[in-house]
Protein backbone atom coordinates (compact mmCIF):
# COMPACT_ATOMS: atom_id res chain seq x y z
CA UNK A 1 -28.66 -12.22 -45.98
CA UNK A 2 -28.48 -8.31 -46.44
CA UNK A 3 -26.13 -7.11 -44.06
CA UNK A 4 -27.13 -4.36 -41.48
CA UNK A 5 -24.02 -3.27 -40.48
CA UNK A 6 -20.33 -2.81 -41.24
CA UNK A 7 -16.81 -1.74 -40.08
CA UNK A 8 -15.23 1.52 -41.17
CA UNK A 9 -11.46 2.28 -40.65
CA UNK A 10 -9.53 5.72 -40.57
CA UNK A 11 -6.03 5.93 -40.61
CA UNK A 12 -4.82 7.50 -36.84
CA UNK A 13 -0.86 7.95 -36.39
CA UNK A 14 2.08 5.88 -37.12
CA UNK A 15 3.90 4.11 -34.25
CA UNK A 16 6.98 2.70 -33.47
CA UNK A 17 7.50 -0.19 -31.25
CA UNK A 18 10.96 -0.90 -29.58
CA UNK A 19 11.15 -4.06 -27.68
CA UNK A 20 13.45 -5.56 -25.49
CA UNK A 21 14.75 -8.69 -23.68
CA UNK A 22 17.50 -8.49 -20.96
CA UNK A 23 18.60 -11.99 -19.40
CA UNK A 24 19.74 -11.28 -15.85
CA UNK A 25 19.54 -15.10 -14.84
CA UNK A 26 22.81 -17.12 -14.01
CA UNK A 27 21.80 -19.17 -17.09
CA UNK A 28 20.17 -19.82 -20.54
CA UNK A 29 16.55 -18.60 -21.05
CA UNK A 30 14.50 -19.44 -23.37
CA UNK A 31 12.11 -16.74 -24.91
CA UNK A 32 9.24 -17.46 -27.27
CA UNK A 33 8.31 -14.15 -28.82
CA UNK A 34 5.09 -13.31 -30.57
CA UNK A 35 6.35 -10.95 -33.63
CA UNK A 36 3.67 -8.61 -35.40
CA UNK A 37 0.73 -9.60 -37.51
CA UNK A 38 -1.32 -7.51 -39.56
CA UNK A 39 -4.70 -6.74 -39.34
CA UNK A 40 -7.09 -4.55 -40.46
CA UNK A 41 -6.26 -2.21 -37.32
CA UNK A 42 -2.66 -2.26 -37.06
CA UNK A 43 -1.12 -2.36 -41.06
CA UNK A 44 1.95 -1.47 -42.95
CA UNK A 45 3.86 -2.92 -40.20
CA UNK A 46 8.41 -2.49 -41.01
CA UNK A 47 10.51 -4.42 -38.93
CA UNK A 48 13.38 -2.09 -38.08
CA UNK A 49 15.43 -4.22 -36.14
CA UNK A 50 15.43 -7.49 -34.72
CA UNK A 51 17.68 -10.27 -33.36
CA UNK A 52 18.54 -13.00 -35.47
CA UNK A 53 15.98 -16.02 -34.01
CA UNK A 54 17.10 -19.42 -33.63
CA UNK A 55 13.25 -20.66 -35.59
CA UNK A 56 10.47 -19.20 -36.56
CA UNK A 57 6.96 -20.87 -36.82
CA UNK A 58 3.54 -19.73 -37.40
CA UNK A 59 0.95 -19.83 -34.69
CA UNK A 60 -2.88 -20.48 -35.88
CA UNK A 61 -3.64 -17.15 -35.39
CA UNK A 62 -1.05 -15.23 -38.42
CA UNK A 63 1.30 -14.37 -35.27
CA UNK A 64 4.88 -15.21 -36.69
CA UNK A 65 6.64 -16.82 -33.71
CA UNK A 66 10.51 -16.53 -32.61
CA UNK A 67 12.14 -18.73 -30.49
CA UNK A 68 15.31 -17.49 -28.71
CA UNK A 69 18.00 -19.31 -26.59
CA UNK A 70 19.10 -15.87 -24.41
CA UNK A 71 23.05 -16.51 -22.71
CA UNK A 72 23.01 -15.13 -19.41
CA UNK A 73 23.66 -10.90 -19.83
CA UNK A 74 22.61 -11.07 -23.69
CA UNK A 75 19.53 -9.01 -25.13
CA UNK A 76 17.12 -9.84 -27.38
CA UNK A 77 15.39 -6.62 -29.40
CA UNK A 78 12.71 -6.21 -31.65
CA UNK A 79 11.69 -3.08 -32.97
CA UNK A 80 8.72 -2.33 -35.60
CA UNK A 81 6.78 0.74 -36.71
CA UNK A 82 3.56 0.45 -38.03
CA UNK A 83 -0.10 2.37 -38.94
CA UNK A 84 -2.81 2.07 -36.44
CA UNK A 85 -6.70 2.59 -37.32
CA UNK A 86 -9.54 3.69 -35.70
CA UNK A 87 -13.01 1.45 -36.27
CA UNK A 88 -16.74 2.27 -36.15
CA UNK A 89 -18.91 -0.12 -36.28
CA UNK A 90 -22.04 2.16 -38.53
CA UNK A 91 -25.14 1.40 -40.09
CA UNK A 92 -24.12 -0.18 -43.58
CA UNK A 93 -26.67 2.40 -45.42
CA UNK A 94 -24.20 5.04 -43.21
CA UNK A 95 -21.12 3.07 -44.05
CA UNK A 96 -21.89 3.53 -47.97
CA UNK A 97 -22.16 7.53 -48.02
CA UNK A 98 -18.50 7.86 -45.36
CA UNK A 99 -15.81 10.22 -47.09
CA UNK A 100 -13.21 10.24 -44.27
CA UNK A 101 -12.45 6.69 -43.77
CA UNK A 102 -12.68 3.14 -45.67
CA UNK A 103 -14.64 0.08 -45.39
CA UNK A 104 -14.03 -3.33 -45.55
CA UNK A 105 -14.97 -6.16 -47.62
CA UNK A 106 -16.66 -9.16 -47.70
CA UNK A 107 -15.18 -11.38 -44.81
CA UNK A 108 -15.10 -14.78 -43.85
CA UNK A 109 -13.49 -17.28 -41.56
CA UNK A 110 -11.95 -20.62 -43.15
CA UNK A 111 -13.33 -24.09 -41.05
CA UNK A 112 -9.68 -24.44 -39.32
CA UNK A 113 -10.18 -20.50 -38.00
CA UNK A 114 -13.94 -20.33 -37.04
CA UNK A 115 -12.94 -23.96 -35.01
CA UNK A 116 -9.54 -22.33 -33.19
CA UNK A 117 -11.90 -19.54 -32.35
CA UNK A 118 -14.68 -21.00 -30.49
CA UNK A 119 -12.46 -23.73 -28.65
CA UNK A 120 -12.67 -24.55 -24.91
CA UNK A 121 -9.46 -23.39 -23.40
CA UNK A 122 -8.20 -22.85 -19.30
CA UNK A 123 -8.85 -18.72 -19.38
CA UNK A 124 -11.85 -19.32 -22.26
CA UNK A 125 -13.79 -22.12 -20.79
CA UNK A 126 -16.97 -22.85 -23.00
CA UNK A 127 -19.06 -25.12 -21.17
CA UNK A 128 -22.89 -24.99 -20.16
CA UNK A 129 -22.95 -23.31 -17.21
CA UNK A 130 -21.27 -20.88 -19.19
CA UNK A 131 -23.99 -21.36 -22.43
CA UNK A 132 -26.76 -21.23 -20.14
CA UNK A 133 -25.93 -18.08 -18.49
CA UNK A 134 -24.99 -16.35 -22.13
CA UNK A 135 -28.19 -17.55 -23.48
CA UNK A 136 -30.35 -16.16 -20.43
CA UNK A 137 -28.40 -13.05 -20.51
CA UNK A 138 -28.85 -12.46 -24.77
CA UNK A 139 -32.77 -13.59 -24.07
CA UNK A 140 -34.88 -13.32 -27.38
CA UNK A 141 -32.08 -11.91 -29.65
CA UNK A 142 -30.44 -14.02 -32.38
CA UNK A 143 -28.75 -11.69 -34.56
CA UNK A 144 -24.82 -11.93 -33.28
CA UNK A 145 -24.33 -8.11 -33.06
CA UNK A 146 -27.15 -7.87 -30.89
CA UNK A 147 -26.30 -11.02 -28.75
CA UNK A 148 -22.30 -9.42 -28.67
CA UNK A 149 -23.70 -6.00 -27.55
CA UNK A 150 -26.29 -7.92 -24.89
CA UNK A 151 -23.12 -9.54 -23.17
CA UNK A 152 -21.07 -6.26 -23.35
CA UNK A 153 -23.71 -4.63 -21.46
CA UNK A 154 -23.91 -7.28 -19.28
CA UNK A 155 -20.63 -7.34 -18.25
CA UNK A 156 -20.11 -3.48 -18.03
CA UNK A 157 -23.47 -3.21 -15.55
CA UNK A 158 -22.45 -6.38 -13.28
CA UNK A 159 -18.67 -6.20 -13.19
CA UNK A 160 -16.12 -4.03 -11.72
CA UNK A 161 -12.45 -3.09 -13.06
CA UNK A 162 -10.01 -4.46 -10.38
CA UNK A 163 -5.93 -4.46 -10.52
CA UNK A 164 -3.74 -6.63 -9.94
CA UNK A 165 -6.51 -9.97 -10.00
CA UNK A 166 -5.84 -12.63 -7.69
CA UNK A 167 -6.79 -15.07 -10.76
CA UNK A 168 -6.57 -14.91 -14.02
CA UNK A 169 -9.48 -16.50 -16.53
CA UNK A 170 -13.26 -15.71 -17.10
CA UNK A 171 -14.20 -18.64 -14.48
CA UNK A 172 -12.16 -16.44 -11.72
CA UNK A 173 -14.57 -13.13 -13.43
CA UNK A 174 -17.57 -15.14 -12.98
CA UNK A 175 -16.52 -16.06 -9.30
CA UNK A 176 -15.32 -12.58 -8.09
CA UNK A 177 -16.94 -10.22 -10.36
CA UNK A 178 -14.23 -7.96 -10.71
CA UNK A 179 -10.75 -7.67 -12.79
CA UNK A 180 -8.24 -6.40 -14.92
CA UNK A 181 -8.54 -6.03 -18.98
CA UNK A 182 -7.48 -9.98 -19.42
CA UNK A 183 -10.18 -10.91 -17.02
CA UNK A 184 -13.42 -9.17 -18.97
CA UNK A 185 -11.98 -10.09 -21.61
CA UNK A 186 -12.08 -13.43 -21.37
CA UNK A 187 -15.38 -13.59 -19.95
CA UNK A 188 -16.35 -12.04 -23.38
CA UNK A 189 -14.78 -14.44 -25.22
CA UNK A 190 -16.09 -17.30 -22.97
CA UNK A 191 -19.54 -16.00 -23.45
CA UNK A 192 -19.37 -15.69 -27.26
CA UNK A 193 -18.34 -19.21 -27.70
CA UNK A 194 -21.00 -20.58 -25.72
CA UNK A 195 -23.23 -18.84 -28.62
CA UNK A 196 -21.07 -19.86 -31.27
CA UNK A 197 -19.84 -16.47 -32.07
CA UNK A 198 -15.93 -16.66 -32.91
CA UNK A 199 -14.61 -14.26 -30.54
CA UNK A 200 -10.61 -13.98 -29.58
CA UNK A 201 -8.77 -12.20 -26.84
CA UNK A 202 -6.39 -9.53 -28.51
CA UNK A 203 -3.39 -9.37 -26.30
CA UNK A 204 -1.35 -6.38 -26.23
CA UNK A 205 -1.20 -2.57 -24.52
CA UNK A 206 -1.44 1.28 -25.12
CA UNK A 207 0.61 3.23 -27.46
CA UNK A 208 1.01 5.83 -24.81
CA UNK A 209 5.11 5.70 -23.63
CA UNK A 210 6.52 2.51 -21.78
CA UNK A 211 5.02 -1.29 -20.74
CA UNK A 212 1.15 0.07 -20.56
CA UNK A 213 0.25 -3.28 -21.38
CA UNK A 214 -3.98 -3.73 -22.33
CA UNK A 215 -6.60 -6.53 -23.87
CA UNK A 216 -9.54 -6.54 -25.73
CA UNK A 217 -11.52 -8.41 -27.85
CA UNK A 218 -12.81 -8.87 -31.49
CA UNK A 219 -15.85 -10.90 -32.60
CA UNK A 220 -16.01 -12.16 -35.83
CA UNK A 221 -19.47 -11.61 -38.11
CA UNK A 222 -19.74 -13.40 -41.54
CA UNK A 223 -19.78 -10.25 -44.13
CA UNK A 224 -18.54 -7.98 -41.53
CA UNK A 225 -15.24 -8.57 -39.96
CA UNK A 226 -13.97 -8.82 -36.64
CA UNK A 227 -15.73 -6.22 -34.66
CA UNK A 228 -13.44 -4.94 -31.75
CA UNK A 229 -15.19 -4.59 -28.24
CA UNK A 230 -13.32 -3.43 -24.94
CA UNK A 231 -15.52 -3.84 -21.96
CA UNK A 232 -12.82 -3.10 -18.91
CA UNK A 233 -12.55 0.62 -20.61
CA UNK A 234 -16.49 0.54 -20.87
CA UNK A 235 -16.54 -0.59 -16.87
CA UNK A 236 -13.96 2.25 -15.76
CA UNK A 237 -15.42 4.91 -17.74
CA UNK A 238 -18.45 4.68 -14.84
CA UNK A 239 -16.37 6.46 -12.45
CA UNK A 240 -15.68 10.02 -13.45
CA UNK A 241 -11.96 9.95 -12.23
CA UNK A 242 -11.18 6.92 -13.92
CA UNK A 243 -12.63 8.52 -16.91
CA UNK A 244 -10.41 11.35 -16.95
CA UNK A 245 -7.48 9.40 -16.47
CA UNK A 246 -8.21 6.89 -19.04
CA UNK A 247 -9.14 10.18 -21.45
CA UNK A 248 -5.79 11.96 -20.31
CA UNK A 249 -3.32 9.47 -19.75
CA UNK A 250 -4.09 6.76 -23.04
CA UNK A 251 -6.27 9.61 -25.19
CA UNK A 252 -9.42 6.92 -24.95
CA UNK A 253 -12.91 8.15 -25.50
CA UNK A 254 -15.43 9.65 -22.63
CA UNK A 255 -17.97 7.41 -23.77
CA UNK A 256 -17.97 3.41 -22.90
CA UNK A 257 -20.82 2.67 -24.96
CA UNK A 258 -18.12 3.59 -27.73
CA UNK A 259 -16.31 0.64 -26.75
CA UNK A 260 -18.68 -1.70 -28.30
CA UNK A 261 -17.92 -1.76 -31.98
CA UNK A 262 -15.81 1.03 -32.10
CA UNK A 263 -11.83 1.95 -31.05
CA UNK A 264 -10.00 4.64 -31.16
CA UNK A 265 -6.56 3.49 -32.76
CA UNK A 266 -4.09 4.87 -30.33
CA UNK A 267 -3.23 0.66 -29.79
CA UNK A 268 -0.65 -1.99 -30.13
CA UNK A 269 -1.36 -5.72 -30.70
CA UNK A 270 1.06 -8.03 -29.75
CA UNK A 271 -0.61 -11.33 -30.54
CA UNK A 272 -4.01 -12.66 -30.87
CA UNK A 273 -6.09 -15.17 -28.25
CA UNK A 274 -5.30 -16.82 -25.16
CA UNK A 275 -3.79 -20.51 -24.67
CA UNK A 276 -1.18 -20.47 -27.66
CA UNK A 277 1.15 -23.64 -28.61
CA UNK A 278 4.99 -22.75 -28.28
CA UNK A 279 6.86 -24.01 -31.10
CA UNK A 280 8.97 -25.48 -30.02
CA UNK A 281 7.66 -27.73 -27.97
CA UNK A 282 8.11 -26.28 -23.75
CA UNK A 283 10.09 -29.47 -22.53
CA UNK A 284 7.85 -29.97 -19.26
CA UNK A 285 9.12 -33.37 -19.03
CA UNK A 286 12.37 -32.02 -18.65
CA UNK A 287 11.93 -29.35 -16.36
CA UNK A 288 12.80 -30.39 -12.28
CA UNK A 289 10.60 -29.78 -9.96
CA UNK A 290 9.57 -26.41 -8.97
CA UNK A 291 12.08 -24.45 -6.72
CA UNK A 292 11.17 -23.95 -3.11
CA UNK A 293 9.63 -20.59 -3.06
CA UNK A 294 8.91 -20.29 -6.85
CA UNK A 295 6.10 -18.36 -7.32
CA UNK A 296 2.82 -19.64 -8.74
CA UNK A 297 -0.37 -17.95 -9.85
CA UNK A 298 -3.94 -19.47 -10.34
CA UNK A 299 -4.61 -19.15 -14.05
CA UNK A 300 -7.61 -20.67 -15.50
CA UNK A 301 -8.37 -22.83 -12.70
CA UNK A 302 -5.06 -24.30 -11.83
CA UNK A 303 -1.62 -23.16 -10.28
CA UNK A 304 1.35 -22.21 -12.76
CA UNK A 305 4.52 -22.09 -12.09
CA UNK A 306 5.10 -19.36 -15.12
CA UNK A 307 7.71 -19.22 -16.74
CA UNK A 308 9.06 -22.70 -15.32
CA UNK A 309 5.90 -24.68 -16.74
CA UNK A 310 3.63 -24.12 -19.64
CA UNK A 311 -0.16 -24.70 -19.13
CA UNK A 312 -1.16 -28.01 -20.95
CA UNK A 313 2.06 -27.10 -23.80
CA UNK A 314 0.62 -23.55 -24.55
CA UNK A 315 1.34 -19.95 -23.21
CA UNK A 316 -1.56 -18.66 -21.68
CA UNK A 317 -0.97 -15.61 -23.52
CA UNK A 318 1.87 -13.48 -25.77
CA UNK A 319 2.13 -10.13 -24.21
CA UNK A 320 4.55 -10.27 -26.23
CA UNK A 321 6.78 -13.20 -25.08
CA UNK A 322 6.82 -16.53 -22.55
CA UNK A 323 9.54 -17.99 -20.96
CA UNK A 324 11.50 -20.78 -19.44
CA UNK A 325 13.40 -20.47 -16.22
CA UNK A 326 16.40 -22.90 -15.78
CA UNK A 327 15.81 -22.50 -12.09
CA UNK A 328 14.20 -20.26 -9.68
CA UNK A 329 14.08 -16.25 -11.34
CA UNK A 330 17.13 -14.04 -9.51
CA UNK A 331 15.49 -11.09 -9.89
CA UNK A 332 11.77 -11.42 -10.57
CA UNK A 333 10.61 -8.17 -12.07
CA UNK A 334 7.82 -8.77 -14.40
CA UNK A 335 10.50 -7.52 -17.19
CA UNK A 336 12.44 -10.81 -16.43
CA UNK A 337 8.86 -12.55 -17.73
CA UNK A 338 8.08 -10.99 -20.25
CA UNK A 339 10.63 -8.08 -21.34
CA UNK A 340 9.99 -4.45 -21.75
CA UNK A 341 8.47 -2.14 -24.42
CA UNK A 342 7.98 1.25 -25.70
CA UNK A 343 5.77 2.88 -28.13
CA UNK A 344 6.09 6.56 -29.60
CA UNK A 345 4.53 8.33 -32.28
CA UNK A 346 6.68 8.89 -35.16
CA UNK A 347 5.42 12.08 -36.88
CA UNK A 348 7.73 15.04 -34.67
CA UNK A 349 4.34 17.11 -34.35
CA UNK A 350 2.03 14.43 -32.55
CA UNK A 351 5.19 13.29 -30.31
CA UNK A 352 5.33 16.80 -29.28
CA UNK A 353 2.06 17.47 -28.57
CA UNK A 354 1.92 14.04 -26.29
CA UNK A 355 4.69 15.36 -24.50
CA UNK A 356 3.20 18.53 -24.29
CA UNK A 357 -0.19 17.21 -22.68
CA UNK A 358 1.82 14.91 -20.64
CA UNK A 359 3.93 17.88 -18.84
CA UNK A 360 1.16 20.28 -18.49
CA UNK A 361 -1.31 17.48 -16.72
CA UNK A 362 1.75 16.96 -14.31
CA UNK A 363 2.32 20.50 -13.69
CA UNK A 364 -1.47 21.47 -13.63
CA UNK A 365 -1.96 19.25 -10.71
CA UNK A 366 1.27 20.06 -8.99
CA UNK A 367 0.18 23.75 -9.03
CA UNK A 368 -3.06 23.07 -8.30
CA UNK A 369 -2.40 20.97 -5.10
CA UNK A 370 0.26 23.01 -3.62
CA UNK A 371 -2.16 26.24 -3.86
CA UNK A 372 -4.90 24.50 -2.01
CA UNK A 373 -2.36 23.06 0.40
CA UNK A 374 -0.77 25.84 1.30
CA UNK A 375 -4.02 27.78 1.58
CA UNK A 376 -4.73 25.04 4.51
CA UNK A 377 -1.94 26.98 5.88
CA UNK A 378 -3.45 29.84 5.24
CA UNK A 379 -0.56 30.67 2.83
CA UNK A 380 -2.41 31.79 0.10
CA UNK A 381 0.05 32.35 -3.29
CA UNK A 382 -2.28 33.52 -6.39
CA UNK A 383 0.65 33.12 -8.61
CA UNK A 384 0.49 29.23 -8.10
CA UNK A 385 -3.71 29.54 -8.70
CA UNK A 386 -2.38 31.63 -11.94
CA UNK A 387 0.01 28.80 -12.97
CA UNK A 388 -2.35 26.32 -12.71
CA UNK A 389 -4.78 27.76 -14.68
CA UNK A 390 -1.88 28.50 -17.31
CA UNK A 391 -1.13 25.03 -17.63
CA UNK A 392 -4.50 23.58 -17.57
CA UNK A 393 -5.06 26.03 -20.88
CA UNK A 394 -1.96 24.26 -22.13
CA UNK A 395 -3.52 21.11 -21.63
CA UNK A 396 -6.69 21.41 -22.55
CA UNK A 397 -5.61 23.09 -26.27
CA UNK A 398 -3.22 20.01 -26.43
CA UNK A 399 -6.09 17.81 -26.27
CA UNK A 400 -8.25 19.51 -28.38
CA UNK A 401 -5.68 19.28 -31.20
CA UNK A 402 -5.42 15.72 -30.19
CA UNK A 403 -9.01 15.49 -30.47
CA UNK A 404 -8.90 13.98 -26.79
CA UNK A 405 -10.93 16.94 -25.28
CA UNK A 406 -14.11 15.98 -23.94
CA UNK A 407 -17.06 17.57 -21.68
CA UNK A 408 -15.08 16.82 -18.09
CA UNK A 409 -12.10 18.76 -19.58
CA UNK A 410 -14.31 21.29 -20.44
CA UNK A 411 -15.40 21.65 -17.08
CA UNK A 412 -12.48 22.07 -15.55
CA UNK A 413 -11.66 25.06 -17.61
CA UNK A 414 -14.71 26.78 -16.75
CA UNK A 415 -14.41 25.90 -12.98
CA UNK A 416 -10.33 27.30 -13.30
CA UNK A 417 -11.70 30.36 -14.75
CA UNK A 418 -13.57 31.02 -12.33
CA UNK A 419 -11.17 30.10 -9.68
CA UNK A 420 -8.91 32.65 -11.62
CA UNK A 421 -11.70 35.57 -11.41
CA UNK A 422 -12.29 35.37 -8.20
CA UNK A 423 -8.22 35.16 -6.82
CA UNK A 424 -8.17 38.38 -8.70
CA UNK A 425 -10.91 40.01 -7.30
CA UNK A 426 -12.65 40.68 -10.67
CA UNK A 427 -16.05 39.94 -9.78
């Protein structure tokens, strides 16, 4: 079968990822840690440093797997640089004539792989309730980019980005309609299995400064690849002001139809689908009873005690570690779960210009507030109107040589302008 479409990929930046573990506990901790795996997204990737594990295994997915036994005040570190890519998802007639980017070959999924990837799991339920609804909502289409894209829209119309979640899983989506990155994406998944579309949750977060962590998803399509699809950016790019801080702050696109077949490369992945087995084995036999006051969270459908029980001997997810407690967490920061990382760019130019756009957003909007505030006062200073204008140039010429500038940016200039004009009296 002639293929209609296919995935084209254009080197981005070069990251580096420095992560760390810090054991505050009054004993051991164990620390499963996902390391790195390639894909076709995230490549060339150089472990710079890293703390001698105690084993290593290999999860189903390619994730490499560390296990750790962390003394009370030791650190574990991991630190890797690697080269992100942008993918479009084109017309393969399009894909043929592209001269500023590279396209992928024939692809497949071995029997083991295309059966990890459509399982039933806690977060990923497939059941029929869950087939019934996908199959109502794809209706008469039966090619699986067009069922994939028929969910995505689904989703994006009838659900609403929420943080924190009170539950974590696509049955808690279903129920609430509303949550965070994990929870649409699970849904996703959940949806695509019901059709028999290998889909998996990619777990891991921005490359935009420290712990900004994010999911997604990829589909898999015989002679394709695995198509990447983020409907929780899709949802929040609805609302203007969560569009312009999604633009500004992570440098995503203005458009959420993008998000369907398309991303932007400015990512880190961390591991790959929910429900993982921890090798070795989480000793829930041994574990006492959960401490008085311990808290639990409703994750696909039950209570977990996390990081003092696993769910069914897996990790719900690698973002990028899991845990066990040897008794009730003194502190519990979310760091003390699941550690701390940061990602810069490498090259000296596009670290500049990040921190560039960073301080000039901050200082545009500090300006900008204190001039209307005062003026509420009727304490009107034109040299803050003037600053903020100055720094929203800065900003905006930062983005545009981050290619980040889009038509709400735009706007803004136009509207400072004429804030600008009219302060000094030149109209």
């Amino acid at each position: 079968m002639e293929q209609r479409y296919q995935l084209v990929y254009k080197k981005t930046k070069t990251y580096r990822v420095d992560y760390t573990y810090d054991n505050r506990q009054r004993s051991q901790v164990d620390l499963w840690l996902a390391l790195p795996a390639p894909s076709m997204t995230q490549r060339s990737i150089r472990i710079l440093s890293q703390t001698t594990p105690r084993e290593t295994a290999l999860l189903p997915t390619g994730n490499p797997l560390a296990y750790y036994e962390v003394g009370t005040g030791q650190r574990v570190v991991l630190s890797f640089s690697f080269d992100a890519y942008e993918t479009r998802l084109v017309p393969a007639k399009t894909a043929e004539d592209q001269t500023d980017g590279e396209t992928a070959g024939a692809a497949v999924l071995t029997d083991e792989e295309r059966q990890f990837y459509l399982r039933s799991t806690p977060l990923v339920p497939v059941n029929e309730d869950i087939r019934d609804e996908a199959l109502r909502i794809v209706g008469d289409a039966r090619e699986p980019i067009e069922q994939a894209r028929r969910l995505f829209d689904h989703i994006v119309a009838h659900y609403r980005y929420h943080w924190p979640p009170t539950e974590r899983g696509a049955l808690a989506m279903r129920c609430h309609k509303k949550g965070d990155c994990g929870e649409f994406s699970f849904l996703f998944a959940a949806y695509c299995r019901a059709l028999g579309i290998p889909c998996r949750t990619v777990i891991g977060a921005w490359a935009a400064g420290k712990f900004q962590a994010h999911a997604w998803n990829e589909f898999f399509v015989d002679g394709v690849g695995w198509i990447p699809v983020d409907a929780s950016v899709a949802a929040a790019m609805k609302y203007p002001l969560k569009q312009l801080a999604f633009v500004t702050r992570y440098g995503t696109r203005s458009s959420g139809r993008r998000y369907f077949g398309s991303l932007e490369g400015k990512r880190v992945i961390f591991s790959f689908d929910s429900s993982l087995p921890l090798i070795p084995a989480y000793p829930d036999d041994a574990q006492p009873p959960v401490p008085a006051g311990y808290q639990s969270f409703m994750v696909g459908g039950e209570m977990l005690a996390w990081g003092y029980r696993s769910q069914q001997g897996t990790a719900p997810y690698l973002q990028p570690a899991y845990v066990r407690f040897a008794g009730k967490p003194e502190p519990a920061s979310v760091s003390d779960y699941m550690g701390t990382w940061q990602v810069s760019e490498t090259a000296f130019g596009s670290a500049a210009s990040l921190w560039i756009k960073r301080m000039s957003f901050a200082l545009f909007f500090l300006c900008l507030f204190s001039y209307h505030g005062l003026s509420l006062f009727h304490m009107r200073l034109e040299w803050l109107n003037t600053l903020s204008t100055a720094f929203f140039t800065l900003l905006l010429l930062t983005l545009i040589l981050r290619r980040e500038a889009y038509w709400v940016t735009y706007l803004f200039a136009v509207l400072m302008a004429l804030s600008l004009f009219a302060s000094l009296q030149l109209f």
